[in-house]
C-alpha atoms as a PDB file:
ATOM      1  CA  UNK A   1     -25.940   3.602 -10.823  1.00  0.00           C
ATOM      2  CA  UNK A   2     -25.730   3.289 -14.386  1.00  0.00           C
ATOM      3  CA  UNK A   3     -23.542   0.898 -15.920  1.00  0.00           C
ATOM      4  CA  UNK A   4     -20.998   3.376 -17.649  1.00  0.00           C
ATOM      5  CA  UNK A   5     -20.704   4.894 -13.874  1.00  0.00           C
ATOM      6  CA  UNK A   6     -20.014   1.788 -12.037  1.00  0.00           C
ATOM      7  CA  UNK A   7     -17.252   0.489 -15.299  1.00  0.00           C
ATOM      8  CA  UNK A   8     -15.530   4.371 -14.711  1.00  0.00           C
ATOM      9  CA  UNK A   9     -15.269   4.119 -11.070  1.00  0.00           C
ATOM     10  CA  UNK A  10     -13.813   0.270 -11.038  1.00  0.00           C
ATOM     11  CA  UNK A  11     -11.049   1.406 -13.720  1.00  0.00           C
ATOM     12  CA  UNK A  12      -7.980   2.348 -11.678  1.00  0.00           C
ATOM     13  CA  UNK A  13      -6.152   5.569 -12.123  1.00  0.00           C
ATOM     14  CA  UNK A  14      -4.030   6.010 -15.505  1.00  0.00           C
ATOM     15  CA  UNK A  15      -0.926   6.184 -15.318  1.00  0.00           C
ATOM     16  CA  UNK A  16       1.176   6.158 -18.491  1.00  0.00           C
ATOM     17  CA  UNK A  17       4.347   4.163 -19.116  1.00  0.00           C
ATOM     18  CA  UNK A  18       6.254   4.573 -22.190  1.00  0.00           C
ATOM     19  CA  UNK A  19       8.160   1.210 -23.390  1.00  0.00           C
ATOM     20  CA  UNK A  20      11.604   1.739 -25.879  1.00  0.00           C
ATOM     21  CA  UNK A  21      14.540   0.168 -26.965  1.00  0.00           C
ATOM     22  CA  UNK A  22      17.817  -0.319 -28.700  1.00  0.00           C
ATOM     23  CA  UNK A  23      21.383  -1.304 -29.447  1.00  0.00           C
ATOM     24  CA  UNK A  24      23.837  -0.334 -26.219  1.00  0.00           C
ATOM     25  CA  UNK A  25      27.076   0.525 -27.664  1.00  0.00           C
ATOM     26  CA  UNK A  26      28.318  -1.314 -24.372  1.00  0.00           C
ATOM     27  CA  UNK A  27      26.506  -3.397 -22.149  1.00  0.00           C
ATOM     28  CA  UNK A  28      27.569  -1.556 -18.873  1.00  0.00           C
ATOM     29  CA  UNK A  29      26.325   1.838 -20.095  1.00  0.00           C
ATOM     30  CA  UNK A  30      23.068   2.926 -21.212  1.00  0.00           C
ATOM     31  CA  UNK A  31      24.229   4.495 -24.103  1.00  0.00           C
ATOM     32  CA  UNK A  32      22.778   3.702 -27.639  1.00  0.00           C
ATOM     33  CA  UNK A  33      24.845   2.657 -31.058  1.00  0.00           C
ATOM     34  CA  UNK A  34      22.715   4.654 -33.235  1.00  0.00           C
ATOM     35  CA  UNK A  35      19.530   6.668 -32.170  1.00  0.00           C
ATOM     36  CA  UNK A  36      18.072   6.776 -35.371  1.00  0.00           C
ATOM     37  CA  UNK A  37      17.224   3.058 -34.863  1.00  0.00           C
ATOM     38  CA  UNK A  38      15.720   3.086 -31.603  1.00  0.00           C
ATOM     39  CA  UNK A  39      12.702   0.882 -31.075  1.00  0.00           C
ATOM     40  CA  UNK A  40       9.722   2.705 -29.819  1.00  0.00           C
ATOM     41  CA  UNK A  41       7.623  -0.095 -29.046  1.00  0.00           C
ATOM     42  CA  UNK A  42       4.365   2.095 -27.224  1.00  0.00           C
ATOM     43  CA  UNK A  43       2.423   3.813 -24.456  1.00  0.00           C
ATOM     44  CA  UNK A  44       1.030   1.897 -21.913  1.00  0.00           C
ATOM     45  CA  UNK A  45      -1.809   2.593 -19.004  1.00  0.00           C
ATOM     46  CA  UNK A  46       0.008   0.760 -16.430  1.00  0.00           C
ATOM     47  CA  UNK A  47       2.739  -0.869 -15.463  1.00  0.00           C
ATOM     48  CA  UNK A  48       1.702  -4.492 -15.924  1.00  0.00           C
ATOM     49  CA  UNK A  49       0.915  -3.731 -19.481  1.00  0.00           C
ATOM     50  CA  UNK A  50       4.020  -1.959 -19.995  1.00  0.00           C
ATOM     51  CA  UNK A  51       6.050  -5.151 -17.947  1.00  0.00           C
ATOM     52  CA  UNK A  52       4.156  -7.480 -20.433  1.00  0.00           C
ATOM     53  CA  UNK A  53       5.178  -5.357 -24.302  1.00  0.00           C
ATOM     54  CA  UNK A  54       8.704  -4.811 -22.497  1.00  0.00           C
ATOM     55  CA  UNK A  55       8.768  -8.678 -21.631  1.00  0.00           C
ATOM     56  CA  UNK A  56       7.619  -9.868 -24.544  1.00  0.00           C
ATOM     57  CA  UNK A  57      10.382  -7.889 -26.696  1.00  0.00           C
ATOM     58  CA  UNK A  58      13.251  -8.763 -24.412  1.00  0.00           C
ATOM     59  CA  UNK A  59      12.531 -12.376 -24.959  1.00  0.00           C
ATOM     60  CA  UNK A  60      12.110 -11.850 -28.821  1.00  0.00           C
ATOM     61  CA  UNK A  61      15.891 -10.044 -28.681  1.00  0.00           C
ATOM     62  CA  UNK A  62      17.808 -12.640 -26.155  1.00  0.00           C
ATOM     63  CA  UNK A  63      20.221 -13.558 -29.054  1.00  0.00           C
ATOM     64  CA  UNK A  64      21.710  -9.899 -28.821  1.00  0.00           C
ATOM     65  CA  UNK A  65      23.373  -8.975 -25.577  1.00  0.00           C
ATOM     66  CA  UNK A  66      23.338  -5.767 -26.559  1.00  0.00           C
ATOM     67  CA  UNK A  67      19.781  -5.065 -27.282  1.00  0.00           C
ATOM     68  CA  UNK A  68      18.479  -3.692 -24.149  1.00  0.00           C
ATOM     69  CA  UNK A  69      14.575  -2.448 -23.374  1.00  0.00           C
ATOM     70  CA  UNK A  70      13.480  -0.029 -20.922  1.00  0.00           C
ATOM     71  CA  UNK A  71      10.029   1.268 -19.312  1.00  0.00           C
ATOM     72  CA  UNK A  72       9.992   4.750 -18.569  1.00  0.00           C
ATOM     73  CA  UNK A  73       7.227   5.920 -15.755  1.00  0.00           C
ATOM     74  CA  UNK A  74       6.024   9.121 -18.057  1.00  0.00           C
ATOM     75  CA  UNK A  75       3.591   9.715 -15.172  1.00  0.00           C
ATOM     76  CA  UNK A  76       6.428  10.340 -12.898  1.00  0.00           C
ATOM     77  CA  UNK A  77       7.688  12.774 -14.940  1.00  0.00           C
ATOM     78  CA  UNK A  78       4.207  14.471 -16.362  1.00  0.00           C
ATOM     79  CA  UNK A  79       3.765  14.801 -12.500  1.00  0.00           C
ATOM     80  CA  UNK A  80       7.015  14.827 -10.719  1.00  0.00           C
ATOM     81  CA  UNK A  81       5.986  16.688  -7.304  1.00  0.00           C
ATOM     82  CA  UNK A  82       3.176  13.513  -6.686  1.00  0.00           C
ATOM     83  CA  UNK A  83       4.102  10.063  -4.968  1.00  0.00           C
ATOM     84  CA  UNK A  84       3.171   7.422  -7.379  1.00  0.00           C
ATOM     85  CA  UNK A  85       2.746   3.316  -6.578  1.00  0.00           C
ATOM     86  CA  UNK A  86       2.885   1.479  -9.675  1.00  0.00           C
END
């Protein structure tokens, strides 16, 4: 097996999550002050890379109760009918 063979089939399957954010208007609804400043912090392979950019900008926004960050499964919805484990 040739090395490019053995590095594809160790890789696990891709599937994408999509990590955002922004000011809640209130902090029992998820509903944003002003859409226009959403943060779109990036697409992700997995979850655990996704879990660590979503982390990493929750800590960096503690200060503001408001400022919420979410991880969105985009393979769930780019394939809805399959049963996903992430």
């Amino acid at each position: 097996m040739r090395p490019t063979e053995s590095h594809a089939m160790s890789e696990s399957k891709q599937l994408l999550h999509f990590v955002f954010g922004g000011e809640l208007k209130d902090t029992q609804e998820v509903e944003f002050k002003d859409l226009t400043k959403l943060d779109f912090v990036g697409m992700y392979p997995n979850f655990a890379e996704a879990r660590k950019a979503w982390r990493a900008k929750a800590q960096a926004t503690v200060d503001n109760a408001q400022m919420r960050y979410f991880v969105v499964h985009m393979h769930r919805l780019m394939e809805p009918d399959k049963d996903h484990h992430s």
